[in-house]
Protein backbone atom coordinates (compact mmCIF):
# COMPACT_ATOMS: atom_id res chain seq x y z
CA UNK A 1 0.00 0.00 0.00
CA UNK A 2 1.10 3.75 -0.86
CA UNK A 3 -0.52 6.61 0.74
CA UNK A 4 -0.06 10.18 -0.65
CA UNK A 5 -1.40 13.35 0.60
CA UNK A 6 -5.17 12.03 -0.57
CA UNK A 7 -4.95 9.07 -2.10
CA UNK A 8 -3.98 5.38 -0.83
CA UNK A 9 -2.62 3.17 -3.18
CA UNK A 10 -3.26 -0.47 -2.37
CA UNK A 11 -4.29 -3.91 -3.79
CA UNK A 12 -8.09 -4.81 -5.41
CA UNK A 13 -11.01 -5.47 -3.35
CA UNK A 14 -13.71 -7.51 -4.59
CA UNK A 15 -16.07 -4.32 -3.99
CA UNK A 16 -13.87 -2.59 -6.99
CA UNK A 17 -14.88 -4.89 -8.62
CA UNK A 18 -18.46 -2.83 -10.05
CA UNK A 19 -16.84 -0.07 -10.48
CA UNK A 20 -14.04 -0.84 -12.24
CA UNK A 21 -16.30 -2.63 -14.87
CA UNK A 22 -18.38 0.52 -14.98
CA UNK A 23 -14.81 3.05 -15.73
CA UNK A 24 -13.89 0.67 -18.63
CA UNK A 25 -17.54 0.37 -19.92
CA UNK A 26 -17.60 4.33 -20.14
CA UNK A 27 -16.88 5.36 -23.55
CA UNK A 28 -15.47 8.66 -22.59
CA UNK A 29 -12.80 6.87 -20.48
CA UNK A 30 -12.40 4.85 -23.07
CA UNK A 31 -11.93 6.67 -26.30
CA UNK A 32 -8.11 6.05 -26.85
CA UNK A 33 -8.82 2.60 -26.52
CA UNK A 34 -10.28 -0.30 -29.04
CA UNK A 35 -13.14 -1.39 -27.15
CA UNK A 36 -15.10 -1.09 -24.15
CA UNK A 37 -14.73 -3.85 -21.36
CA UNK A 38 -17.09 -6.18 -20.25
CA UNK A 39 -17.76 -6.87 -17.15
CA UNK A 40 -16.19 -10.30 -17.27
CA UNK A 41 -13.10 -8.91 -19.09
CA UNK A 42 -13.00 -6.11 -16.22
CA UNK A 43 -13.13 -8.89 -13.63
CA UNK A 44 -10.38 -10.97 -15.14
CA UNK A 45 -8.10 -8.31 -15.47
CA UNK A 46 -8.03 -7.72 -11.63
CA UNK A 47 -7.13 -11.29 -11.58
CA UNK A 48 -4.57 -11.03 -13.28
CA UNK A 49 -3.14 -7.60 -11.53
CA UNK A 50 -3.42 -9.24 -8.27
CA UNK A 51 -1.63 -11.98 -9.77
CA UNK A 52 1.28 -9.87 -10.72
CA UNK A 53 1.28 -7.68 -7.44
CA UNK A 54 1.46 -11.32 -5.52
CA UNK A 55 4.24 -12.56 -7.41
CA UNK A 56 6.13 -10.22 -8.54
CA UNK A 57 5.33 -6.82 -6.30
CA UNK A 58 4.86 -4.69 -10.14
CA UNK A 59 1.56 -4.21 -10.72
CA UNK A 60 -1.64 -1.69 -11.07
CA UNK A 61 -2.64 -0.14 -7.44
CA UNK A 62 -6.31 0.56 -7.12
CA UNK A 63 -6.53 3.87 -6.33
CA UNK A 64 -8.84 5.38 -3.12
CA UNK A 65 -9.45 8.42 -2.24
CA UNK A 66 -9.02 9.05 1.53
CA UNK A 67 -11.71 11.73 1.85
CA UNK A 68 -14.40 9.57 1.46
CA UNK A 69 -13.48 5.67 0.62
CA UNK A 70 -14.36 5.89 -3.51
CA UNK A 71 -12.48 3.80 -5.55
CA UNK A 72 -11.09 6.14 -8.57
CA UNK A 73 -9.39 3.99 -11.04
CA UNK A 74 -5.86 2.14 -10.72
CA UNK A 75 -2.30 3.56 -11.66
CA UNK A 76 1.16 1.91 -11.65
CA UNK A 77 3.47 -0.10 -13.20
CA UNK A 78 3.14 -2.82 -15.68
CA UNK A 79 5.64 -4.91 -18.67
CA UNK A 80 5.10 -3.99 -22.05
CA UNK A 81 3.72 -7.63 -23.28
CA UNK A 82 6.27 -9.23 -26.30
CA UNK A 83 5.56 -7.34 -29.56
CA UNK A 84 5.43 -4.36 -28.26
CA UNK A 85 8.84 -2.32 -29.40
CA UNK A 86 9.12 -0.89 -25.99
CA UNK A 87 9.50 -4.79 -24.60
CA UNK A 88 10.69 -5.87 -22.08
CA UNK A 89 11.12 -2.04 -20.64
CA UNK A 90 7.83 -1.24 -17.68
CA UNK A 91 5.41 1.46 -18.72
CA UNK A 92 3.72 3.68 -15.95
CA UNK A 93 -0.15 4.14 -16.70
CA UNK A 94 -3.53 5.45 -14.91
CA UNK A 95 -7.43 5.21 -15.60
CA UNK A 96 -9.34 7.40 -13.35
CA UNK A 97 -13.05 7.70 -13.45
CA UNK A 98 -14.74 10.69 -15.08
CA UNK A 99 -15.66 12.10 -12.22
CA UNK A 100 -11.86 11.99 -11.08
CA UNK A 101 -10.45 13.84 -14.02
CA UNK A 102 -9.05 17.01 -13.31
CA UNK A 103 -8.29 16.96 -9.58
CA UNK A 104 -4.37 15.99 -10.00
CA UNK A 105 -5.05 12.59 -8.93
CA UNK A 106 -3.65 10.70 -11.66
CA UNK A 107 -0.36 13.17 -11.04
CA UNK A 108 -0.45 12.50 -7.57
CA UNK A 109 -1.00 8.78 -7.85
CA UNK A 110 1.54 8.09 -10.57
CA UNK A 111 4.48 10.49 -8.82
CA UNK A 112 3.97 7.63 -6.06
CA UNK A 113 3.91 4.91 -8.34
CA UNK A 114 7.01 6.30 -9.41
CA UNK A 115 9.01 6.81 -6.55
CA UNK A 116 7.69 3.37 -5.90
CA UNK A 117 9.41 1.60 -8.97
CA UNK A 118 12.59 3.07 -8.67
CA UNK A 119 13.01 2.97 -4.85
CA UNK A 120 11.12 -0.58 -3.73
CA UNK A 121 11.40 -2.33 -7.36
CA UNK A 122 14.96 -0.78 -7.78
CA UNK A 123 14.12 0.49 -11.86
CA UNK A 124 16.39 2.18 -13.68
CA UNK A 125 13.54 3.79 -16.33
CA UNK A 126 9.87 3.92 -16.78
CA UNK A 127 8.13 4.72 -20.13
CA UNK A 128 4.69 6.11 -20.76
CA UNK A 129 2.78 5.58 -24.16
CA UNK A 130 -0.29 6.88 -25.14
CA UNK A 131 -2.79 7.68 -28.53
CA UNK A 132 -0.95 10.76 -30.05
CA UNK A 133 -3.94 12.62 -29.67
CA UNK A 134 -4.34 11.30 -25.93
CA UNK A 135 -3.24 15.42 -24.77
CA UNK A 136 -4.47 14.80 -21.08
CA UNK A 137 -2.60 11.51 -20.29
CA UNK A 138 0.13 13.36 -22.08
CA UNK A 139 0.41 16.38 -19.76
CA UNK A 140 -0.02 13.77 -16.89
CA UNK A 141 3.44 12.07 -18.54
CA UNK A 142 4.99 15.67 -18.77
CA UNK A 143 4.23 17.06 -14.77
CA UNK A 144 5.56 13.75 -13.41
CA UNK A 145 8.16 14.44 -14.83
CA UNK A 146 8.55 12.26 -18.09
CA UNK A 147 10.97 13.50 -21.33
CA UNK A 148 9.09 13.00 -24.65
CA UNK A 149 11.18 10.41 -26.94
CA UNK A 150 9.82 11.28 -30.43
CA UNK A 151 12.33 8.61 -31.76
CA UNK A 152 10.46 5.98 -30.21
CA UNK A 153 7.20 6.49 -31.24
CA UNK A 154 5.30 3.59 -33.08
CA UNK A 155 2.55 2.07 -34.34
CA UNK A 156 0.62 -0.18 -31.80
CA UNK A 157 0.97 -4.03 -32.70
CA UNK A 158 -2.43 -4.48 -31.15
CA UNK A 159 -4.00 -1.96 -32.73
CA UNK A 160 -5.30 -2.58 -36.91
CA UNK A 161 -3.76 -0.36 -39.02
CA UNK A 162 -6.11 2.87 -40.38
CA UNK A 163 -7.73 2.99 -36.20
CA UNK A 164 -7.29 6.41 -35.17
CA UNK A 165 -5.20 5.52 -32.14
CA UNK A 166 -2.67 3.53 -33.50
CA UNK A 167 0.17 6.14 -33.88
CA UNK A 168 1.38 5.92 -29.91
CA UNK A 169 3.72 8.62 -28.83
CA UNK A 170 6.64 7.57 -26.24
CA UNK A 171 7.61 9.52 -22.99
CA UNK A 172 10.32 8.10 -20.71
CA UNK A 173 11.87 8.95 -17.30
CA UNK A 174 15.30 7.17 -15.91
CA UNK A 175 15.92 7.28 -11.83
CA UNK A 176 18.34 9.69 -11.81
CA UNK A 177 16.29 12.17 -13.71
């Protein structure tokens, strides 16, 4: 568990569970990715988080906020997945509810996941990716303190070509920066 100034940072409960499945079913959320999630697909991907955070300590940390117990959305660290050019490098990401966008918590929580990667895991670099057009996960890459890599930018593998979110744009950060 991580705890910032309003946020705690910990593993999935089963009561995320709902709301999780309702963030990823939210198009809005959603619209710099493929497809919406299913509730199922929601579900199994906490498996597999908790999984990760079990065996290996790297994972996604749901995301609370003290104030009041609500479950925003998750942020941390995760491998890029083989096919991916960035493999087998660990990207930093975040998916906050609606109704959590624009209160700095996806800053705060990913400056923790940060310090969290490079002090506990002992990193030496996290990258960021997102849809070029993705501008507010972008300036969340640039005030934690990411540098853009325009050299590494790429098409996504998973993603067919002529979608509108295939062109990903790369931001990276080492520990001593």
């Amino acid at each position: 568990m991580i705890r910032t100034e309003r946020l705690i940072l910990r593993r999935w409960w089963r009561s995320d569970r709902a709301p999780f499945a309702a963030l990823n079913a939210d198009p809005e959320v959603m619209r710099f990715f493929q497809t919406l999630l299913t509730r199922a697909e929601s579900d199994a991907w906490i498996d597999m988080i908790e999984d990760s955070l079990a065996t290996t300590g790297l994972g996604l940390w749901a995301v609370e906020r003290i104030e009041d117990g609500a479950f925003l959305g998750f942020t941390g660290l995760w491998p890029f997945k083989p096919g991916n050019p960035l493999y087998p490098e660990i990207e930093i990401g975040w998916r906050l509810a609606r109704s959590a966008w624009g209160c700095g918590y996806a800053t705060e929580a990913a400056r923790a996941s940060l310090a969290d990667g490079f002090q506990r895991l002992g990193l030496d670099r996290v990258f960021s990716i997102t849809a070029a057009d993705n501008r507010r996960s972008e300036a969340v890459m640039q005030r934690i303190g990411l540098l853009r890599r325009a050299e590494l930018d790429f098409d996504h593998p998973d993603i067919a070509e002529g979608e509108p979110y295939r062109r990903q744009i790369v931001y990276r950060i080492g520990r001593a920066d």
